[in-house]
Protein backbone atom coordinates (compact mmCIF):
# COMPACT_ATOMS: atom_id res chain seq x y z
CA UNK A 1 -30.80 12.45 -30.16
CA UNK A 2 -28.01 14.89 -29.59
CA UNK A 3 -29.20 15.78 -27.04
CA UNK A 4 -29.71 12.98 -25.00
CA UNK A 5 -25.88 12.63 -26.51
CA UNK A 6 -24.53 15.63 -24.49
CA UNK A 7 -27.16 14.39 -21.10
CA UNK A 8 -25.31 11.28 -21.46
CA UNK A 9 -21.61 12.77 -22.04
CA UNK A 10 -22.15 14.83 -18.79
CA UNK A 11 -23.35 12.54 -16.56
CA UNK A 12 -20.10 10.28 -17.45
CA UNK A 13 -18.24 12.93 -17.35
CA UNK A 14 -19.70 14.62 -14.09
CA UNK A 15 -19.43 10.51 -12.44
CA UNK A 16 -15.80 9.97 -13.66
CA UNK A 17 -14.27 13.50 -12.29
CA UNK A 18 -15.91 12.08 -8.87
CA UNK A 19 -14.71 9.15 -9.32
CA UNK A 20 -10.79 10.37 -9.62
CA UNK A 21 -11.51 13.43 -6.85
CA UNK A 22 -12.88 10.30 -4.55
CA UNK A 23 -9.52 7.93 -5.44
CA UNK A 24 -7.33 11.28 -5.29
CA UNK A 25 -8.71 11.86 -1.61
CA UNK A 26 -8.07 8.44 -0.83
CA UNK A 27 -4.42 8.10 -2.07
CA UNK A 28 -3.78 11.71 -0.22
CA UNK A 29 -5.29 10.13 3.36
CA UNK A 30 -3.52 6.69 3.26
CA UNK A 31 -0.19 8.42 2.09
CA UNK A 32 -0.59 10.19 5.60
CA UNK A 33 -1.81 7.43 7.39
CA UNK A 34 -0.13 4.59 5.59
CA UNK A 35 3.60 5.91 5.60
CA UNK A 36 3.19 5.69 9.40
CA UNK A 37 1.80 2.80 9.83
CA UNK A 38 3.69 1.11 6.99
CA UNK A 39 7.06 2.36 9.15
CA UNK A 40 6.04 0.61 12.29
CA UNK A 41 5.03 -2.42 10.28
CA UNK A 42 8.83 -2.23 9.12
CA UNK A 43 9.85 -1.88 12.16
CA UNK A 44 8.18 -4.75 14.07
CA UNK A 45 8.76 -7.46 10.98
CA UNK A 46 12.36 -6.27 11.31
CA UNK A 47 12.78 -6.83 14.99
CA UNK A 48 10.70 -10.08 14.93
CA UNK A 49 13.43 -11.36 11.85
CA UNK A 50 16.30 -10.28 13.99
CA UNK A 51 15.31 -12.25 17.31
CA UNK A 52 14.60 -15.00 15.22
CA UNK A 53 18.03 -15.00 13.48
CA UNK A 54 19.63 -14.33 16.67
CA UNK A 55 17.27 -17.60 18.65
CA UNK A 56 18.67 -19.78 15.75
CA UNK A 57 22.44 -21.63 16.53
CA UNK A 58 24.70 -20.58 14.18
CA UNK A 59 25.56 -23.99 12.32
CA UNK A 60 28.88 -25.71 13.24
CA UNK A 61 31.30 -26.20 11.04
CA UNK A 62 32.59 -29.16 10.46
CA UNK A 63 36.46 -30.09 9.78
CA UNK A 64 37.20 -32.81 7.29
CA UNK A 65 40.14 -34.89 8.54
């Protein structure tokens, strides 16, 4: 059975070092991509809150007499 112990060990072992490489490479290629993209993203949901804040009346302000 010890054996089959260490097969088994491996093989997890072997699957979860791919497993983190895989996620690793992943994390690397959206922190290139993503920081980009994530900017312009920014960039447009800023602009888009701006004219909308700027389309809006400011409210009036009314005296009390």
């Amino acid at each position: 059975m010890n054996g089959w112990d260490s097969l088994l060990y491996g093989v997890i072992s072997v699957w979860g070092g791919l497993v983190f490489l895989g996620l690793a490479a992943t994390e690397i290629d959206l922190s290139e991509r993503g920081i980009a993209s994530f900017e312009e993203q920014e960039r447009k949901a800023y602009k888009r809150r701006l004219e909308a804040a700027q389309s809006q009346q400011p409210p009036q302000a009314e005296v009390a007499a």
